[in-house]
PDB file of N, CA and C in Angstrom:
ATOM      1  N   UNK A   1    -138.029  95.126-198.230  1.00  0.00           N
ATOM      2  CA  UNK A   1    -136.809  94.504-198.649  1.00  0.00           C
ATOM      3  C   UNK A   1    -136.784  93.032-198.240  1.00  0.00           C
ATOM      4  N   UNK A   2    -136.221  92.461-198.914  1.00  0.00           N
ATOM      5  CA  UNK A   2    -136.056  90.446-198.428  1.00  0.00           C
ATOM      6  C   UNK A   2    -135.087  90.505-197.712  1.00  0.00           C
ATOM      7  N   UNK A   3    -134.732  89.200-196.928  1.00  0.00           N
ATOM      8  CA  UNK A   3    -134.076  89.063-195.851  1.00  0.00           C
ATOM      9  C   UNK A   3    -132.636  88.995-196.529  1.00  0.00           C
ATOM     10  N   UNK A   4    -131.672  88.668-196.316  1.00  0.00           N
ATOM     11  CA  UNK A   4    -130.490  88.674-196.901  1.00  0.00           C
ATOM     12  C   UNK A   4    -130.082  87.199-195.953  1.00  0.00           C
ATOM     13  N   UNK A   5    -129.822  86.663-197.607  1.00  0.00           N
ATOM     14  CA  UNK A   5    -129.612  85.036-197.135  1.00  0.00           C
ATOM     15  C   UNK A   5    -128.071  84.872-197.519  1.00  0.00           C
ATOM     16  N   UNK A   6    -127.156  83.935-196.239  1.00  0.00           N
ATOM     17  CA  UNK A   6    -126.119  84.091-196.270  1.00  0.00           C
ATOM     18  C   UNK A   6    -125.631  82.561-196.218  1.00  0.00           C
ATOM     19  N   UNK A   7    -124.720  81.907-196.806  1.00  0.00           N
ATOM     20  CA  UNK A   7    -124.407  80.807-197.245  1.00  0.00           C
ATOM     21  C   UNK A   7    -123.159  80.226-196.445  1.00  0.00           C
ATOM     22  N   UNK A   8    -122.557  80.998-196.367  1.00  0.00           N
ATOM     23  CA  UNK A   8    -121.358  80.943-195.727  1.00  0.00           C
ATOM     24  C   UNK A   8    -121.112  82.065-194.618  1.00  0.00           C
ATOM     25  N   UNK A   9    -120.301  81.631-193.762  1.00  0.00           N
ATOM     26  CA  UNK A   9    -120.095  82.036-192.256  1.00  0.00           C
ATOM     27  C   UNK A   9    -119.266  83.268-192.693  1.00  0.00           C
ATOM     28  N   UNK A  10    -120.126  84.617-191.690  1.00  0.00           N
ATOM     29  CA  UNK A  10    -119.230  85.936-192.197  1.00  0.00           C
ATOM     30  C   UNK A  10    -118.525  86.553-191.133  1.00  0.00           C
ATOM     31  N   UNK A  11    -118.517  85.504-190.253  1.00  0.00           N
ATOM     32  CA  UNK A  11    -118.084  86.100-188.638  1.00  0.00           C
ATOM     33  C   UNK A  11    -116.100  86.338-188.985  1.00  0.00           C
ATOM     34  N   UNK A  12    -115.441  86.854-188.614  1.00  0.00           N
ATOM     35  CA  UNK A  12    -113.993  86.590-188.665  1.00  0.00           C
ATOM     36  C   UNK A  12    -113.557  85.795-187.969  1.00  0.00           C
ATOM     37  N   UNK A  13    -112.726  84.911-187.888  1.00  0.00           N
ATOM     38  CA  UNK A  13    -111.848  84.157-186.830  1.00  0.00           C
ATOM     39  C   UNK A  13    -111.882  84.952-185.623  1.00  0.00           C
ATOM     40  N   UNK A  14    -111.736  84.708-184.378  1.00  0.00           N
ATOM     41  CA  UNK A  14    -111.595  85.529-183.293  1.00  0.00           C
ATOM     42  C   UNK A  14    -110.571  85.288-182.810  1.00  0.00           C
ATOM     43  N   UNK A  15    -109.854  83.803-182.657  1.00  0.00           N
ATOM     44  CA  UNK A  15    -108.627  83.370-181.932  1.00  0.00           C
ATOM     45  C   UNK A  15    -107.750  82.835-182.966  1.00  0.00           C
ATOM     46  N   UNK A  16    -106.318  82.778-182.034  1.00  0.00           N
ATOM     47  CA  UNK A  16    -105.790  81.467-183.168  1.00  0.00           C
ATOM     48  C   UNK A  16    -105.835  79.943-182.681  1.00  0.00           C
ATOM     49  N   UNK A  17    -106.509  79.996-182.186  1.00  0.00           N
ATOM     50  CA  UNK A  17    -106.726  78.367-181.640  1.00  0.00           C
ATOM     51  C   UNK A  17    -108.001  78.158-182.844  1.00  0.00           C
ATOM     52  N   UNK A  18    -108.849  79.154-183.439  1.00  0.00           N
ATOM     53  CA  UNK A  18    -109.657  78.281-184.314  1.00  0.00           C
ATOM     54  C   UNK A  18    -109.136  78.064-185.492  1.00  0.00           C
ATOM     55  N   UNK A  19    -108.220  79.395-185.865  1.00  0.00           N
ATOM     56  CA  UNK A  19    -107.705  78.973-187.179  1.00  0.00           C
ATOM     57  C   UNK A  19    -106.822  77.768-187.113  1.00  0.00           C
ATOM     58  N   UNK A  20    -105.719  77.465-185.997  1.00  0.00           N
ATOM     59  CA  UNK A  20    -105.522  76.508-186.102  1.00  0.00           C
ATOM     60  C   UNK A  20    -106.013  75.082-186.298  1.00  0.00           C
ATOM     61  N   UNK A  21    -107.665  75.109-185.641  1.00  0.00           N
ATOM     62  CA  UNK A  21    -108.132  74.037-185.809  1.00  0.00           C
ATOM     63  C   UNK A  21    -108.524  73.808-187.045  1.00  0.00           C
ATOM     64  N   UNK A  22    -108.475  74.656-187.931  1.00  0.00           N
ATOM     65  CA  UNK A  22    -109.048  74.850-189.408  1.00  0.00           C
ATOM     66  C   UNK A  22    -108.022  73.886-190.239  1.00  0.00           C
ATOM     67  N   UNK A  23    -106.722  74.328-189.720  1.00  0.00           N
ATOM     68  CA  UNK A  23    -105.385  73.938-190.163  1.00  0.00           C
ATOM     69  C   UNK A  23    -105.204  72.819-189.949  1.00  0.00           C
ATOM     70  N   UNK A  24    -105.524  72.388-188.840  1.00  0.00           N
ATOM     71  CA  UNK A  24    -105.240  70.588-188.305  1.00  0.00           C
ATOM     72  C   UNK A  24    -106.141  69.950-189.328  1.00  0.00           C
ATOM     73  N   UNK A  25    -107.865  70.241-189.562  1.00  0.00           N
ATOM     74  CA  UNK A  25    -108.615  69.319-189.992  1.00  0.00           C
ATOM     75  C   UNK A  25    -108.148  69.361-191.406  1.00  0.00           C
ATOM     76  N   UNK A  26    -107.898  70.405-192.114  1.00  0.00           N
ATOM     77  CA  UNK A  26    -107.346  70.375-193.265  1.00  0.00           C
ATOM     78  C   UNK A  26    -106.162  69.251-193.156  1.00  0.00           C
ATOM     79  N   UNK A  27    -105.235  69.514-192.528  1.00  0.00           N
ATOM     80  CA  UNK A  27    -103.925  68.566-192.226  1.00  0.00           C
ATOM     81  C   UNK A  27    -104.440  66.979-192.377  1.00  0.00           C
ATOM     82  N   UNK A  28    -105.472  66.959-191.529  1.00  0.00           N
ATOM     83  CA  UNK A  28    -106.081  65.361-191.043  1.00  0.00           C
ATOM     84  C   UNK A  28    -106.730  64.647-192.482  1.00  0.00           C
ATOM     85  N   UNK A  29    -107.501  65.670-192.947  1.00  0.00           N
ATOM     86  CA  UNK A  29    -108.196  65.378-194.513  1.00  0.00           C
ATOM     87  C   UNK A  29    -107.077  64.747-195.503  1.00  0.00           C
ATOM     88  N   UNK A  30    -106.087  65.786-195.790  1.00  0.00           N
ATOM     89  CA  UNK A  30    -105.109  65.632-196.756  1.00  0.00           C
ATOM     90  C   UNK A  30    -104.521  64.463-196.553  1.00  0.00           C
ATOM     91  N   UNK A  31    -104.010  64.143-195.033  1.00  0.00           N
ATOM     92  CA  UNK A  31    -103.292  62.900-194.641  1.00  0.00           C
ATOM     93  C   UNK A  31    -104.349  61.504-194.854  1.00  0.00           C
ATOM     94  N   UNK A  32    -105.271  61.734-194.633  1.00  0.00           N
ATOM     95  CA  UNK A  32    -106.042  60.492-194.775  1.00  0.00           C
ATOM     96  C   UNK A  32    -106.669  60.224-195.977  1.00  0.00           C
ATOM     97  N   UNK A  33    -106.801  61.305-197.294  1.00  0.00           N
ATOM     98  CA  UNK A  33    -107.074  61.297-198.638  1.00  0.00           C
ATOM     99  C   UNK A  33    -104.950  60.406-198.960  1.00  0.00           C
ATOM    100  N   UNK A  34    -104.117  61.125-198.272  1.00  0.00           N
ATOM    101  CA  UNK A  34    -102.791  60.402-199.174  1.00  0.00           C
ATOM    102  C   UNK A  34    -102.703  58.830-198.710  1.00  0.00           C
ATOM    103  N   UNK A  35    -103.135  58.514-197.363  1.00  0.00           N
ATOM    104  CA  UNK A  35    -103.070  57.041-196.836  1.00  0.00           C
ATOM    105  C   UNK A  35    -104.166  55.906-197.486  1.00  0.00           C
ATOM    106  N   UNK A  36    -105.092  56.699-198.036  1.00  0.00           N
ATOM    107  CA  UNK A  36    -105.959  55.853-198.842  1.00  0.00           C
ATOM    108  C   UNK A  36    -105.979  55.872-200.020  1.00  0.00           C
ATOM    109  N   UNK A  37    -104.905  57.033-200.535  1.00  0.00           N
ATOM    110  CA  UNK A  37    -104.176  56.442-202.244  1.00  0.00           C
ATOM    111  C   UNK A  37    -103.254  55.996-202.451  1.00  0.00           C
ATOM    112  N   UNK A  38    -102.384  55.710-201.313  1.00  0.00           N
ATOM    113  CA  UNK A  38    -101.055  54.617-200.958  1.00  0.00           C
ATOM    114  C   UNK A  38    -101.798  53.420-200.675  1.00  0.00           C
ATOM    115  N   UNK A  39    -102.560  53.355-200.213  1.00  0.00           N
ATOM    116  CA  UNK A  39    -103.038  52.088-200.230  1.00  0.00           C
ATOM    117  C   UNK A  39    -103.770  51.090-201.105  1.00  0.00           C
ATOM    118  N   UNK A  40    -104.602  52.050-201.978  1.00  0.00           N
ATOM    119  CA  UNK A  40    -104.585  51.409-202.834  1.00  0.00           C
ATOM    120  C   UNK A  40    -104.048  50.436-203.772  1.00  0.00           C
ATOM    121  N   UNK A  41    -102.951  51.003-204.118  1.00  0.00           N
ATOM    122  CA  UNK A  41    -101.788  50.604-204.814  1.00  0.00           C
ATOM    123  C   UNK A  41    -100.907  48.967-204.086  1.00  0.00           C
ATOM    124  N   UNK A  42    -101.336  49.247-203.079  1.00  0.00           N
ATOM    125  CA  UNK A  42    -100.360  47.658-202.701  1.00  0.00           C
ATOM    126  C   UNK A  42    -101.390  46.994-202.518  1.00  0.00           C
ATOM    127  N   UNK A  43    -101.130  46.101-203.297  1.00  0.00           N
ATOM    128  CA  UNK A  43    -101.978  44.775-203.495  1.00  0.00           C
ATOM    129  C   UNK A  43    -101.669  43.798-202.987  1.00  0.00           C
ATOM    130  N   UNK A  44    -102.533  42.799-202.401  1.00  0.00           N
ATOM    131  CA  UNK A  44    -102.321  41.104-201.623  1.00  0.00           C
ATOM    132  C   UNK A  44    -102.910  40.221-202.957  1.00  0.00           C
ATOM    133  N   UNK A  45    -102.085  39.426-203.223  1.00  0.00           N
ATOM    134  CA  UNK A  45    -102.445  38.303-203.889  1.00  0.00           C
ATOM    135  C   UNK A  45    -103.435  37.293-203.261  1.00  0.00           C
ATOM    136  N   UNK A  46    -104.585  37.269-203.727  1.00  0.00           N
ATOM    137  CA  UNK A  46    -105.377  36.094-202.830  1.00  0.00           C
ATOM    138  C   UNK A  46    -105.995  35.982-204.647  1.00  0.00           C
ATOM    139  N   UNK A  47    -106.568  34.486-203.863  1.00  0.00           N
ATOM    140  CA  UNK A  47    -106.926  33.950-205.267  1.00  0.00           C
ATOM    141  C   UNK A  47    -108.908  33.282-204.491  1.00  0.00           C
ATOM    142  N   UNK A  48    -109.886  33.933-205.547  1.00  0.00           N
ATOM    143  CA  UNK A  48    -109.534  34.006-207.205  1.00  0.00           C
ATOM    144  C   UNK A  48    -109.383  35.219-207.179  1.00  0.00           C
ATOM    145  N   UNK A  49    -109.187  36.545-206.121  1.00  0.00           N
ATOM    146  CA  UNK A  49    -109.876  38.528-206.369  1.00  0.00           C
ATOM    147  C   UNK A  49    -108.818  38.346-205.836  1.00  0.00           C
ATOM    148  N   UNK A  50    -107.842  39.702-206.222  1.00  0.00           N
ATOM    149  CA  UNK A  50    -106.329  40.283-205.210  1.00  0.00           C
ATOM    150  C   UNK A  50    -107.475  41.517-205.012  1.00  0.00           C
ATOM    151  N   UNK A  51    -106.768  41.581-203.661  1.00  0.00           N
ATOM    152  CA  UNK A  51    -107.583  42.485-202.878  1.00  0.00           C
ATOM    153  C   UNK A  51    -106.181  43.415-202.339  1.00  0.00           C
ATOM    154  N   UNK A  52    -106.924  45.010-202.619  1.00  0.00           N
ATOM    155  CA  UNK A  52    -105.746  45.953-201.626  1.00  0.00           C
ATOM    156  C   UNK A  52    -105.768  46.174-200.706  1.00  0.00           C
ATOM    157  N   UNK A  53    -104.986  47.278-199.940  1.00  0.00           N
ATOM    158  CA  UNK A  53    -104.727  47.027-198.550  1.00  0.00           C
ATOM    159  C   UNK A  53    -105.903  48.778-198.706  1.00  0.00           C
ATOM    160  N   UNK A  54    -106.180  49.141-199.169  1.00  0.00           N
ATOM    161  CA  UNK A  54    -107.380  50.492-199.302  1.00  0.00           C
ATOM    162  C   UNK A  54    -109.071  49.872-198.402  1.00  0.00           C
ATOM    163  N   UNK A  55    -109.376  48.666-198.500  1.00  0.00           N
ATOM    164  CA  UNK A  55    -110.308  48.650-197.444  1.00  0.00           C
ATOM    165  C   UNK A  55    -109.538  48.580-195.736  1.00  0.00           C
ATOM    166  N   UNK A  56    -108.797  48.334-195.348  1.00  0.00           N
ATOM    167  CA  UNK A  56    -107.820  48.523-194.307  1.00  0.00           C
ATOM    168  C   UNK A  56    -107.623  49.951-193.720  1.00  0.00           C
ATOM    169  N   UNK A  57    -107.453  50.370-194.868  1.00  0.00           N
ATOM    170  CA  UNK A  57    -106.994  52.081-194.731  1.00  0.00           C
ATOM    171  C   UNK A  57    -108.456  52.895-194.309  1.00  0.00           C
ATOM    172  N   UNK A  58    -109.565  52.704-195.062  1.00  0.00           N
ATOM    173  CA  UNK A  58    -110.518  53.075-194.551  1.00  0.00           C
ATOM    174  C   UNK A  58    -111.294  52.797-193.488  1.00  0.00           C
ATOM    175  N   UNK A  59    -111.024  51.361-192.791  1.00  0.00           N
ATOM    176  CA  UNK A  59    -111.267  50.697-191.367  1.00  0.00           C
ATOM    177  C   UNK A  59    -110.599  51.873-190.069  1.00  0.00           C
ATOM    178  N   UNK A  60    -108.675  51.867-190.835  1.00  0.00           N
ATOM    179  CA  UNK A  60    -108.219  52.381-189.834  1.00  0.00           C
ATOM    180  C   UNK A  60    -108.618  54.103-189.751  1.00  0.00           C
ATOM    181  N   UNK A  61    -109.227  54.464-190.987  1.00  0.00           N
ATOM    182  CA  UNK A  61    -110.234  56.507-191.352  1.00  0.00           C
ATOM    183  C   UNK A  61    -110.960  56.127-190.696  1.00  0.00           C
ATOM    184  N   UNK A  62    -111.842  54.728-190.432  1.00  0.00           N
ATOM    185  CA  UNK A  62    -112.903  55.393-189.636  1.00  0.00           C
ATOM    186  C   UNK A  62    -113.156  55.436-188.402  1.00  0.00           C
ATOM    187  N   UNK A  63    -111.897  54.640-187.545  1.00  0.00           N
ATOM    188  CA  UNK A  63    -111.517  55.437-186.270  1.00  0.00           C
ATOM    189  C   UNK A  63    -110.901  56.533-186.084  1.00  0.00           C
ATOM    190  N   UNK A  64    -110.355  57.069-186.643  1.00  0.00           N
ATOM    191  CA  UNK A  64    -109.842  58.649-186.049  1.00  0.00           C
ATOM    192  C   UNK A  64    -111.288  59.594-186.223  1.00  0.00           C
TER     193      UNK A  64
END
């Protein structure tokens, strides 16, 4: 018989401290996917390129 190849993790949660952590990073993702499509949107007038405030937003993603 072949080995049985598994792709994804089949263990169950054991605590709720992991599912919670499941929950936070999800939380953290979503929040930092909505802060970098709000940001987009507001624009600085500089001349001759208006530039948005979305490279900012991703400066301040890539410290957390």
């Amino acid at each position: 018989m072949a080995p049985r190849i598994s792709i994804l993790n089949e263990a169950p949660l054991a605590d709720s401290e992991s599912q919670s952590s499941i929950w936070r990073k999800i939380a953290i993702a979503f929040g930092g996917s909505l802060l970098l499509a709000l940001a987009a949107r507001i624009s600085v007038p500089m001349l001759p390129v208006p530039m948005t405030m979305q490279t900012y937003a991703v400066l301040l993603l890539g410290r957390c």
